[in-house]
N, C-alpha and C. Protein backbone atom coordinates (compact mmCIF):
# COMPACT_ATOMS: atom_id res chain seq x y z
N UNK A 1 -63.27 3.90 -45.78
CA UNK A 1 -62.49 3.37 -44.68
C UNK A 1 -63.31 3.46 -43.40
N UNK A 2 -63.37 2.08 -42.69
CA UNK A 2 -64.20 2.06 -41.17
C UNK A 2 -62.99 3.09 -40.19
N UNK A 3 -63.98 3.32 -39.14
CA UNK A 3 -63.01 3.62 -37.89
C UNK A 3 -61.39 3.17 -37.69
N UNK A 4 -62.32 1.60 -37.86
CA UNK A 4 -61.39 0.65 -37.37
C UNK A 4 -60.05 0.48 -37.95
N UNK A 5 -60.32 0.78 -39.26
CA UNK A 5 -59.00 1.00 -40.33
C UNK A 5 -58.16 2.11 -39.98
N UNK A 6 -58.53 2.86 -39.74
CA UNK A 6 -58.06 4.36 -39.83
C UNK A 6 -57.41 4.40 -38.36
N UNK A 7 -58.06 3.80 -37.29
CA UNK A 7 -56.89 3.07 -35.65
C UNK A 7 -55.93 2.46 -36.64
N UNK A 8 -56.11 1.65 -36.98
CA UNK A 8 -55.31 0.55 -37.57
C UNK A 8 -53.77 1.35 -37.84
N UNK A 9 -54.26 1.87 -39.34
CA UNK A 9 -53.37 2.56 -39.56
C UNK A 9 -52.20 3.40 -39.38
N UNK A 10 -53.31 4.93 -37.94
CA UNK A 10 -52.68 5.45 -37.56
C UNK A 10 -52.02 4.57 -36.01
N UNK A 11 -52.29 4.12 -35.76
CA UNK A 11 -51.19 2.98 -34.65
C UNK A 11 -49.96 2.49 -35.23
N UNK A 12 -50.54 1.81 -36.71
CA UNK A 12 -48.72 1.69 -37.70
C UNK A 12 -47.79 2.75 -37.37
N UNK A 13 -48.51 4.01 -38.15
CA UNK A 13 -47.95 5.06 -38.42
C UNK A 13 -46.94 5.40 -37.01
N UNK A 14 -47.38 5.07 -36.01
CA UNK A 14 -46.92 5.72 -34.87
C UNK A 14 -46.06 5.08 -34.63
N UNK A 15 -46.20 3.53 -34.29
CA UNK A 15 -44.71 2.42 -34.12
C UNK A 15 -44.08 2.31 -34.70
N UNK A 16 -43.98 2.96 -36.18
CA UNK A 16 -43.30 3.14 -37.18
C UNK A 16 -42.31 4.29 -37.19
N UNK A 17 -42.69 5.07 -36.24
CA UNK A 17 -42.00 6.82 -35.65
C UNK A 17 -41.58 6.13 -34.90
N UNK A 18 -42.34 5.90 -33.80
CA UNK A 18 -41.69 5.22 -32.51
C UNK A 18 -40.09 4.39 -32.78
N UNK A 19 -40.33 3.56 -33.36
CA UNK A 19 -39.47 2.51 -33.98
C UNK A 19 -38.43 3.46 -34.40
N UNK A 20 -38.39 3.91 -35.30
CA UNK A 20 -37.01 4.91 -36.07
C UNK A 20 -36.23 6.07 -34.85
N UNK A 21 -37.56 6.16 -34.36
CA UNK A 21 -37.17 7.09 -32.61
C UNK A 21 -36.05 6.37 -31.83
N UNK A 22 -36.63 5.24 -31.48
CA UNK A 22 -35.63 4.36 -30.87
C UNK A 22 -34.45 4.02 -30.96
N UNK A 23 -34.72 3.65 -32.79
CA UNK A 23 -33.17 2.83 -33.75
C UNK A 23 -31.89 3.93 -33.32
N UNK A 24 -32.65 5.51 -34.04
CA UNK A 24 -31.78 6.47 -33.85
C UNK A 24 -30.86 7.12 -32.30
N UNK A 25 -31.84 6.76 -31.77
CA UNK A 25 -31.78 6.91 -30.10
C UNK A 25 -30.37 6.36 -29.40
N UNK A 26 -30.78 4.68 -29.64
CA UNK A 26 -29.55 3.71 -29.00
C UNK A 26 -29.06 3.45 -30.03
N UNK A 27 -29.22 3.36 -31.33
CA UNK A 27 -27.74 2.36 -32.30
C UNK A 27 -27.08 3.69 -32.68
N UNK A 28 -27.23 4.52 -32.93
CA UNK A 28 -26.10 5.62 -33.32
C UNK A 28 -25.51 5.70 -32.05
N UNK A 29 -25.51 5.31 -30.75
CA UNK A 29 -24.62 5.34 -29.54
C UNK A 29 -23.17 4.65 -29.75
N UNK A 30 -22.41 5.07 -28.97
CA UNK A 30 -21.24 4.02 -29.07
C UNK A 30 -21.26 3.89 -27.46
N UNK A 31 -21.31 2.51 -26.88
CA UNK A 31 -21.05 2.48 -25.78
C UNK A 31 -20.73 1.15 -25.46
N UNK A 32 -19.40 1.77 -24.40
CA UNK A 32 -18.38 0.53 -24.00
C UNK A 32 -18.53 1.01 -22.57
N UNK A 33 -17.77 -0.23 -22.36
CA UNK A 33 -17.38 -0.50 -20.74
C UNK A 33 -16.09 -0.40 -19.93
N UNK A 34 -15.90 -0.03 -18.79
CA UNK A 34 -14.14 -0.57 -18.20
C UNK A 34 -14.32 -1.22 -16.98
N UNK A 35 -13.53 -2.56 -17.11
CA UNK A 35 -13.85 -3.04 -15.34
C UNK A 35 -13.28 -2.22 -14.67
N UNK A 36 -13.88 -1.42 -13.86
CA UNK A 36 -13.11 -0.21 -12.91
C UNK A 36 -11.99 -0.82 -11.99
N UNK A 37 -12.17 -2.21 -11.20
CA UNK A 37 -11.31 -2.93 -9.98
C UNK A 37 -9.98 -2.86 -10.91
N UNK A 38 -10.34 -3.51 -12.21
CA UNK A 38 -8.99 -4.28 -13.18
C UNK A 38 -8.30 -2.17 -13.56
N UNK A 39 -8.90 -1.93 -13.86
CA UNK A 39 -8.63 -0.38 -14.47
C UNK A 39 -7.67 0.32 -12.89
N UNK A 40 -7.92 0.20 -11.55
CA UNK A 40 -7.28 0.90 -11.06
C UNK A 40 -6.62 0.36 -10.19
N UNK A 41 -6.81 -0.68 -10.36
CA UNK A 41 -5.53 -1.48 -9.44
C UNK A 41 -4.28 -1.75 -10.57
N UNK A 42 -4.25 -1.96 -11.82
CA UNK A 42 -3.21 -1.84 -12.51
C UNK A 42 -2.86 -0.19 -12.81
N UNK A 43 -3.45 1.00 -12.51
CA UNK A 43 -3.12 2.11 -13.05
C UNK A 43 -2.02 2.57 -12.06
N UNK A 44 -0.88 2.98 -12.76
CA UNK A 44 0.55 3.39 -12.14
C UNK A 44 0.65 4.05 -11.30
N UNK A 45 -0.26 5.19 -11.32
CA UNK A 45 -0.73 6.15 -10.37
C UNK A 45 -1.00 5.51 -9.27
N UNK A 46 -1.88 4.94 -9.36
CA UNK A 46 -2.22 4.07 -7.81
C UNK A 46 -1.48 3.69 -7.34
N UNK A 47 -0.44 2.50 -7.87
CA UNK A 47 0.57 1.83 -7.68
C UNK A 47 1.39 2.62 -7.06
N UNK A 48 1.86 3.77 -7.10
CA UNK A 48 2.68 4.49 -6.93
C UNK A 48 2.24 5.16 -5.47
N UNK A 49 1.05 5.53 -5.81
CA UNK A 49 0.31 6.12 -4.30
C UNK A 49 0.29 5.31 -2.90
N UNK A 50 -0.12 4.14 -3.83
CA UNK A 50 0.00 2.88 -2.27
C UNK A 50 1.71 2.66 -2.03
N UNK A 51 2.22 2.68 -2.92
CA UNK A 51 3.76 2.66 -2.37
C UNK A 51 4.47 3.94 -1.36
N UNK A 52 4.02 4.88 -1.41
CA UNK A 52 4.01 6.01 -1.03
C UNK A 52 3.25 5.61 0.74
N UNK A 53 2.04 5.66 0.26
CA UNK A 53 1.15 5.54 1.41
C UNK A 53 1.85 4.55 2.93
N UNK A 54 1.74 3.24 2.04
CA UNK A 54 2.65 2.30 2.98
C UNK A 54 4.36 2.52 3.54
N UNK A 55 4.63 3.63 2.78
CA UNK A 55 5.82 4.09 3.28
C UNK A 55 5.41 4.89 4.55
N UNK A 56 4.76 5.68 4.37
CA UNK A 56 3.98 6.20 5.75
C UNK A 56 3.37 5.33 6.71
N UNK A 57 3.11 4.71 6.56
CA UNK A 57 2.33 3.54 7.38
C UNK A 57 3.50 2.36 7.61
N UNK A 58 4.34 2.41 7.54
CA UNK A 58 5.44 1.76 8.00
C UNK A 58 6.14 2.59 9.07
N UNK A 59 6.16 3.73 8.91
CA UNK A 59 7.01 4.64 9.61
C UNK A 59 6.02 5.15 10.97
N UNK A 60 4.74 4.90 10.56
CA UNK A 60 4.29 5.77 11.73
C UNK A 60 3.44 4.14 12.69
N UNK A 61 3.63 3.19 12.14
CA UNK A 61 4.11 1.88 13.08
C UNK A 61 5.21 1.57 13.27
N UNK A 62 6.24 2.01 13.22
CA UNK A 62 7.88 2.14 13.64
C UNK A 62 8.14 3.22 15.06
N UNK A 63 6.95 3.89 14.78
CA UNK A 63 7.38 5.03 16.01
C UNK A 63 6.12 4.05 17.22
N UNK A 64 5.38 3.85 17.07
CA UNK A 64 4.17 3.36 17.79
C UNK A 64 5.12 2.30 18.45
N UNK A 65 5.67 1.19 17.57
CA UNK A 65 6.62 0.13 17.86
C UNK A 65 7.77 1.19 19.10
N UNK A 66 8.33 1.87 19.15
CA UNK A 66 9.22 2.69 19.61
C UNK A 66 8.63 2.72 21.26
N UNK A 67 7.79 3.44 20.81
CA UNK A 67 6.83 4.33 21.98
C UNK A 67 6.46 3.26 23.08
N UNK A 68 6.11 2.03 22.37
CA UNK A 68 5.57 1.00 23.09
C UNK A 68 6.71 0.16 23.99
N UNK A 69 8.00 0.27 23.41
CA UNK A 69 8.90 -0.57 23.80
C UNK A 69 9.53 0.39 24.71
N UNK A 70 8.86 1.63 24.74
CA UNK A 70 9.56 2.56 25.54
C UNK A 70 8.79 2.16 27.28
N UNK A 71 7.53 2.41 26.79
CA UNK A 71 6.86 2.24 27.67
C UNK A 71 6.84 1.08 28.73
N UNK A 72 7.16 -0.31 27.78
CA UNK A 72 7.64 -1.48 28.59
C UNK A 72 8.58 -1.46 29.29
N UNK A 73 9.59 -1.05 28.65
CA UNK A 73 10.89 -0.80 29.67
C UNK A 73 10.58 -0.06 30.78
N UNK A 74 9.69 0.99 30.71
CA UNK A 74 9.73 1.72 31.88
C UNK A 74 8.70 0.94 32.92
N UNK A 75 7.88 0.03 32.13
CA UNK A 75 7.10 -0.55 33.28
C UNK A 75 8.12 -1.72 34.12
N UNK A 76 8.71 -2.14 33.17
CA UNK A 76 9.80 -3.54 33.50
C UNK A 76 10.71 -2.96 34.55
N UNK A 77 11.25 -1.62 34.31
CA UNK A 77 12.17 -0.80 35.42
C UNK A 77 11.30 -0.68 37.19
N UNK A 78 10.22 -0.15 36.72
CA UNK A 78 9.40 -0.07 37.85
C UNK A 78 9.29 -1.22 38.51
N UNK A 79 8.81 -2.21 37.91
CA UNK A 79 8.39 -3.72 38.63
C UNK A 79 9.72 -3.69 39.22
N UNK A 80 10.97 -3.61 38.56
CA UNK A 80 12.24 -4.54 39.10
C UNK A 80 12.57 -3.46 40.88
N UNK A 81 12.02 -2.27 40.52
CA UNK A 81 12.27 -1.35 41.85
C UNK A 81 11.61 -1.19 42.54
N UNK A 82 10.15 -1.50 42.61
CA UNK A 82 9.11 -1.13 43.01
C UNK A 82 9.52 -1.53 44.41
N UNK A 83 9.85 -2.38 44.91
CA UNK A 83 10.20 -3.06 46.06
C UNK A 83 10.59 -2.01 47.11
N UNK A 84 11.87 -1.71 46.32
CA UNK A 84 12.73 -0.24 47.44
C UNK A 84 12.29 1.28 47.16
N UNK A 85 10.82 1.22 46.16
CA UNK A 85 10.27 2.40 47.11
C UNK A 85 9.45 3.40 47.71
N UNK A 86 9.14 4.23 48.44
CA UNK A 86 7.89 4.64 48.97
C UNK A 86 6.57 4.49 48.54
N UNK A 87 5.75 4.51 49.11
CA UNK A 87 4.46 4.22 48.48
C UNK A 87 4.33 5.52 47.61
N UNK A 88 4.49 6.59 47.90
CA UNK A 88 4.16 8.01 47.50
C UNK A 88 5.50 7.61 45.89
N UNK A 89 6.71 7.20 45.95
CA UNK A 89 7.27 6.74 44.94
C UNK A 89 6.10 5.80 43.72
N UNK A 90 5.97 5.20 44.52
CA UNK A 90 5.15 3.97 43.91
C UNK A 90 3.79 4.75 42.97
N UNK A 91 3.55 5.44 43.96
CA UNK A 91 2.17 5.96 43.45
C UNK A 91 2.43 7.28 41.75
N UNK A 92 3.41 7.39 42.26
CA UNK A 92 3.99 8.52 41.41
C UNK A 92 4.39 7.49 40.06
N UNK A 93 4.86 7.21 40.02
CA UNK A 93 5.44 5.98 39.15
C UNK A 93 4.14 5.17 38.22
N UNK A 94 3.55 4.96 39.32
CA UNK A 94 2.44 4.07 38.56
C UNK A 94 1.90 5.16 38.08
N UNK A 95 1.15 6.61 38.61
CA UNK A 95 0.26 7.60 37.62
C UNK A 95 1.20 7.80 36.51
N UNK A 96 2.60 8.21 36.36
CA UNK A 96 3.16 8.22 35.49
C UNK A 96 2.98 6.96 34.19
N UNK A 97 2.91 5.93 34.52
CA UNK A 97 2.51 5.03 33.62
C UNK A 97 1.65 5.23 33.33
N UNK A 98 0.39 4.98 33.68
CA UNK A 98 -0.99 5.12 33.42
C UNK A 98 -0.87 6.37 32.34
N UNK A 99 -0.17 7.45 32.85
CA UNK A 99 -0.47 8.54 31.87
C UNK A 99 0.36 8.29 30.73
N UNK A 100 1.44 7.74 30.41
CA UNK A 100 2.15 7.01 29.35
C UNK A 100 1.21 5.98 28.25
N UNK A 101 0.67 5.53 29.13
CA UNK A 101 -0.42 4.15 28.99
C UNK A 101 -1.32 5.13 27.81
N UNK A 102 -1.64 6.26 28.38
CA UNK A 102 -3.10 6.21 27.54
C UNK A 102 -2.69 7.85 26.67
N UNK A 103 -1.74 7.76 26.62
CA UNK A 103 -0.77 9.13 25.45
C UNK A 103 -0.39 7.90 24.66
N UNK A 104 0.17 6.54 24.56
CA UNK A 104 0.23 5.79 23.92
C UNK A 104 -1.18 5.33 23.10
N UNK A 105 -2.19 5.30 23.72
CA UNK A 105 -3.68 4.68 22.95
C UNK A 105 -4.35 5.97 22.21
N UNK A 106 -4.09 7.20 22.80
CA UNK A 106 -4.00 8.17 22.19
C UNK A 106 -3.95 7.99 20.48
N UNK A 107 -2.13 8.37 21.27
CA UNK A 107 -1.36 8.67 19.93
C UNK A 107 -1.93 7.44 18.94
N UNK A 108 -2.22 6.61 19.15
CA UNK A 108 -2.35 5.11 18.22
C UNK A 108 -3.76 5.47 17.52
N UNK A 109 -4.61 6.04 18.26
CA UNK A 109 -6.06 6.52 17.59
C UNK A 109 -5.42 7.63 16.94
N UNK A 110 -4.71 8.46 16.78
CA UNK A 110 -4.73 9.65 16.07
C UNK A 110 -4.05 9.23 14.85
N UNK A 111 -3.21 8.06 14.80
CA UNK A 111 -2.11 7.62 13.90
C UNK A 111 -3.16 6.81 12.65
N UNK A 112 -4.53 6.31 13.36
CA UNK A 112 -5.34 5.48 12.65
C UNK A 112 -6.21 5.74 12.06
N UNK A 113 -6.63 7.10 12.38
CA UNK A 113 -7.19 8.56 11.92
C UNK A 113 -6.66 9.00 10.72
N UNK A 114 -5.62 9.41 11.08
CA UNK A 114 -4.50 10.21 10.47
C UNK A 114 -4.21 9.08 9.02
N UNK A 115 -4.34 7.74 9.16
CA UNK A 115 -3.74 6.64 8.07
C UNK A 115 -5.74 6.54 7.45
N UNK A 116 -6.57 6.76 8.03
CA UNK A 116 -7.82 6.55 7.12
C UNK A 116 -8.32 7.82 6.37
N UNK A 117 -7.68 8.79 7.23
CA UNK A 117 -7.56 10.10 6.05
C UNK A 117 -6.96 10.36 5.50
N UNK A 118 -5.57 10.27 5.43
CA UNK A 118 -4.92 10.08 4.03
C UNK A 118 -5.28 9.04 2.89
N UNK A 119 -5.92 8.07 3.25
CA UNK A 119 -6.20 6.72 2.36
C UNK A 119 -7.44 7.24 1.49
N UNK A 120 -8.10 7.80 2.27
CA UNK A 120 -9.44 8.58 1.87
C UNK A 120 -8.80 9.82 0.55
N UNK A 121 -8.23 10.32 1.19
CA UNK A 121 -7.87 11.54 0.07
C UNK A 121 -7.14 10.85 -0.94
N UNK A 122 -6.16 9.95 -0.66
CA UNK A 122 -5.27 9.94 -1.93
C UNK A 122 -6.56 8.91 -3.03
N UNK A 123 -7.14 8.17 -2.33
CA UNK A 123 -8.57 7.16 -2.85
C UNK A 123 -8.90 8.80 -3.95
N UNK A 124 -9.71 9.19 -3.35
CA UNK A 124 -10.37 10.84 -3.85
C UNK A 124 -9.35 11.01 -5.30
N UNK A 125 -8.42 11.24 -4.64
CA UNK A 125 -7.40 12.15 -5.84
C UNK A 125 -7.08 10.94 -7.13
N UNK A 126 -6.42 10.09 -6.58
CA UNK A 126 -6.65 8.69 -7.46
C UNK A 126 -8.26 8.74 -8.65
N UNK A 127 -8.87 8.76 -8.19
CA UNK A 127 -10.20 8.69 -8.68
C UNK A 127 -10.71 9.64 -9.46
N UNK A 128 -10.70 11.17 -8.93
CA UNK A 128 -10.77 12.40 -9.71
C UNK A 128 -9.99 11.85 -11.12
N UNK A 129 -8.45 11.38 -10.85
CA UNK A 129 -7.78 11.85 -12.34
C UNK A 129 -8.26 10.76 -13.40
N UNK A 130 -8.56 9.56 -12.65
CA UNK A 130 -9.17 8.61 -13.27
C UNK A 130 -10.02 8.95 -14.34
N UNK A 131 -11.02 9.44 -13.35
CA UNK A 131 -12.70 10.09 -13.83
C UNK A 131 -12.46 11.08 -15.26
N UNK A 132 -11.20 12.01 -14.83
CA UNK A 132 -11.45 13.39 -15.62
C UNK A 132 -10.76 12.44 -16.92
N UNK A 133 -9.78 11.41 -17.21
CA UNK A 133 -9.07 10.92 -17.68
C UNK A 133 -10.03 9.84 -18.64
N UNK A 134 -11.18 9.21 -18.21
CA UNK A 134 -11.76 8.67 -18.73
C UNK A 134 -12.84 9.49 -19.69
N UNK A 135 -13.21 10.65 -18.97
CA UNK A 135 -14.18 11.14 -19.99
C UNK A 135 -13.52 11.64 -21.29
N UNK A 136 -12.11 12.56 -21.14
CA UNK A 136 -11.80 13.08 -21.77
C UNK A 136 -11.18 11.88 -22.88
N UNK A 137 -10.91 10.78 -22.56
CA UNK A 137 -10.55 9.80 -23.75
C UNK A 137 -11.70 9.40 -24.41
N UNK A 138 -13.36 9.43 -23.73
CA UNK A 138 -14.57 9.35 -24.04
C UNK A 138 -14.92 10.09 -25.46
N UNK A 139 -14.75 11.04 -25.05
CA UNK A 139 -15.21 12.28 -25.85
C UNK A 139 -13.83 11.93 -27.22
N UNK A 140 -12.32 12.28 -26.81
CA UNK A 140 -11.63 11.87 -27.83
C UNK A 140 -11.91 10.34 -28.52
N UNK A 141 -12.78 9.37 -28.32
CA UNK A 141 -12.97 8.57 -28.77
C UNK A 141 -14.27 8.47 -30.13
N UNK A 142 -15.02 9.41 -29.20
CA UNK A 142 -16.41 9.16 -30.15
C UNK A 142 -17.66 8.85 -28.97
N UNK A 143 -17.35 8.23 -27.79
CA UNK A 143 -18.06 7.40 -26.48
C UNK A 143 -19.62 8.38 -26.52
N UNK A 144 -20.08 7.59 -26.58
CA UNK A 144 -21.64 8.14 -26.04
C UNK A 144 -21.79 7.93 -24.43
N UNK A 145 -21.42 7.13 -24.30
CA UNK A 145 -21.30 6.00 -22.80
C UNK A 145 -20.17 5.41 -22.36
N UNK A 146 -19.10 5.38 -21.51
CA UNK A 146 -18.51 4.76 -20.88
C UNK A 146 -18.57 3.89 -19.18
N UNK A 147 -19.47 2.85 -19.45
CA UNK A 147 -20.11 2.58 -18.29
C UNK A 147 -19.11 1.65 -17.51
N UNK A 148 -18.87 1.90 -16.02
CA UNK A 148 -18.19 1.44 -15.11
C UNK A 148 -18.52 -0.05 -14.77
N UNK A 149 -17.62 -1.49 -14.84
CA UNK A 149 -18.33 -2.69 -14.38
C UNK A 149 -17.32 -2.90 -13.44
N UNK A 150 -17.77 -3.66 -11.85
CA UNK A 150 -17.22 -3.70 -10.85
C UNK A 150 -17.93 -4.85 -10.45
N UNK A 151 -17.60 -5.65 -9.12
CA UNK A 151 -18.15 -6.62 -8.47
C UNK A 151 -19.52 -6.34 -7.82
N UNK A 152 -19.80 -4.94 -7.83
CA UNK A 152 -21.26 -4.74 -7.21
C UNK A 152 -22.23 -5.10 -8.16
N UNK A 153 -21.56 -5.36 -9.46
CA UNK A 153 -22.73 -5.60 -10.55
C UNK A 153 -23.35 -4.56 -11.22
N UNK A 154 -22.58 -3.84 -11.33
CA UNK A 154 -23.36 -2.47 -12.21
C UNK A 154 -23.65 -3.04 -13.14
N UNK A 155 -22.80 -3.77 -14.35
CA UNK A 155 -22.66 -4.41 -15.25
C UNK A 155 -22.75 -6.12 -14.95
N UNK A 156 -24.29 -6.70 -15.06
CA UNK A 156 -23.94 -8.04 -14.86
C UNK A 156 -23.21 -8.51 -16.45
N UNK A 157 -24.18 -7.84 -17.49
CA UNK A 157 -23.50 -9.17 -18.42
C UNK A 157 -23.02 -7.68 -20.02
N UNK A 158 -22.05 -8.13 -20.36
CA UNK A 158 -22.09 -7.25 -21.80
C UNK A 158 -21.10 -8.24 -22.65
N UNK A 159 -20.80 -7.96 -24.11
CA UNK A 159 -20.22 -8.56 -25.07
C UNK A 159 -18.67 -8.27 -24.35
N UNK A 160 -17.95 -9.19 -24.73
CA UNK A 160 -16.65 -8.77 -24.70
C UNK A 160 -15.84 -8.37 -25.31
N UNK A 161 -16.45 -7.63 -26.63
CA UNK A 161 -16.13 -6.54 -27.28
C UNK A 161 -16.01 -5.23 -26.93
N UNK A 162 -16.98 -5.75 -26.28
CA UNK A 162 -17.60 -3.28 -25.32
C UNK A 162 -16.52 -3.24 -24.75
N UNK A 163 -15.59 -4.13 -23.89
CA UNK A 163 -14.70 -4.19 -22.96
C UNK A 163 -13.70 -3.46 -23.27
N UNK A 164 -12.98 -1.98 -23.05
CA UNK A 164 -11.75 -1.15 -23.35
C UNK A 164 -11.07 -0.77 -22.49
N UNK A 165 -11.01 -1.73 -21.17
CA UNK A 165 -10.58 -1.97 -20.04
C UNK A 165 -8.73 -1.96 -20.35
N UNK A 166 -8.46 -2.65 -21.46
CA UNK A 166 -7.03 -2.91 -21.83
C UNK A 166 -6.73 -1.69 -22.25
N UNK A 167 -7.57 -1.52 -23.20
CA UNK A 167 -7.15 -0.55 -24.14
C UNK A 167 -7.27 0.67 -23.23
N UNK A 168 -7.90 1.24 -22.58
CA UNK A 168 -7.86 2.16 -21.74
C UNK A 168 -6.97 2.66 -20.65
N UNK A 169 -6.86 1.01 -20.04
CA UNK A 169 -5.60 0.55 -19.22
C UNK A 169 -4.05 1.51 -19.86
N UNK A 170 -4.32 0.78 -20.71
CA UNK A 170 -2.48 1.93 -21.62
C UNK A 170 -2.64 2.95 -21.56
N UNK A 171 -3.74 3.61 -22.38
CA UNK A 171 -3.32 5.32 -22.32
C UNK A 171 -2.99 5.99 -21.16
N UNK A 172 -4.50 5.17 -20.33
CA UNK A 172 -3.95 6.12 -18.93
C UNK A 172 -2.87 5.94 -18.33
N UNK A 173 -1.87 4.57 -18.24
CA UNK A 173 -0.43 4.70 -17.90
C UNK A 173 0.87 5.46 -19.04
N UNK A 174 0.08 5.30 -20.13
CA UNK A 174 0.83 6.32 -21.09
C UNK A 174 0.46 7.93 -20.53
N UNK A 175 -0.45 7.99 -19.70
CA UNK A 175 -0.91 9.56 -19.35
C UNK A 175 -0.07 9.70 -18.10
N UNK A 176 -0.01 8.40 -17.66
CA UNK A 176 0.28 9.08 -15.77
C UNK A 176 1.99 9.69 -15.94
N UNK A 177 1.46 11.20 -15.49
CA UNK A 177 3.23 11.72 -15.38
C UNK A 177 3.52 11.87 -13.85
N UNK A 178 3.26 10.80 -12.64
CA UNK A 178 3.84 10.88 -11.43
C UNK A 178 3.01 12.01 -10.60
N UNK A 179 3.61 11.96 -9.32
CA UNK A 179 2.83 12.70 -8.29
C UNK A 179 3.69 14.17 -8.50
């Protein structure tokens, strides 16, 4: 046998490991997908959270609505009196607004605060049970992989077999027991 045979050979030999390395590697995997958007905008939990949420966010633009109509009136009172009285009245009146004025823009920044941090946390908490909910059906499944597809394109293209978006969809509303 030349050199050349004996490269030959042992190069087979190796893509031939290589090769069985590989097969074993990815085809004994099981791996599926869930469109995450479709997965948590139908999950009950959510549903339930944003109903919740917007109940708050109705109420704390009900008081803002309040506050504001409070404030008009008192400017509308002033204009209608302003006429009959003192300047030192006047002046008093108007700082009083002004300071109404901006306890109103205040309160409206703290309310908008207050509505992007709750949105943030319940987002968070939403997501945690998701997460812990998906692996653990992973693992009860067999899953090597459960890879997330969304509009950012994590996933441009897969079979639409991998897809357990439905099927996943149920358990976890068969799981959700409420807040």
């Amino acid at each position: 046998m030349t050199f050349k045979q004996v490269t030959i050979g042992l190069l087979a030999i190796v893509l031939i490991i290589q090769g069985v390395c590989l097969y074993t590697l990815f085809m004994d995997k099981k791996v599926v997908y869930v469109d995450t958007n479709v997965l948590l905008e139908n999950y009950e939990g959510m549903k339930v959270a944003r109903q919740e949420f917007q109940q708050k966010a109705t109420q704390w633009q009900a008081n803002l609505d309040t506050l504001r109509s409070e404030l008009n009136r008192e400017i509308q009172n002033y204009e209608a009196g302003k006429s009959g009285m003192s300047t030192k009245e006047r002046e008093l009146n108007e700082k009083l607004i002004g300071t109404k004025q901006q306890q109103l823009v205040d309160y409206q920044k703290g309310i908008q605060q207050k509505s992007q941090q709750e949105d943030y946390q319940m987002t968070e908490q939403i997501l945690a049970e998701v997460n812990a909910f998906i692996e653990s059906y992973g693992k009860k499944k067999g899953y090597t992989y459960i890879l997330g597809a969304n509009n950012s394109g994590n996933i441009v293209y897969a079979e639409d077999y991998l897809d357990i978006t439905e099927e996943l969809q149920e358990a976890l509303n068969k799981n959700y027991q409420g807040f």
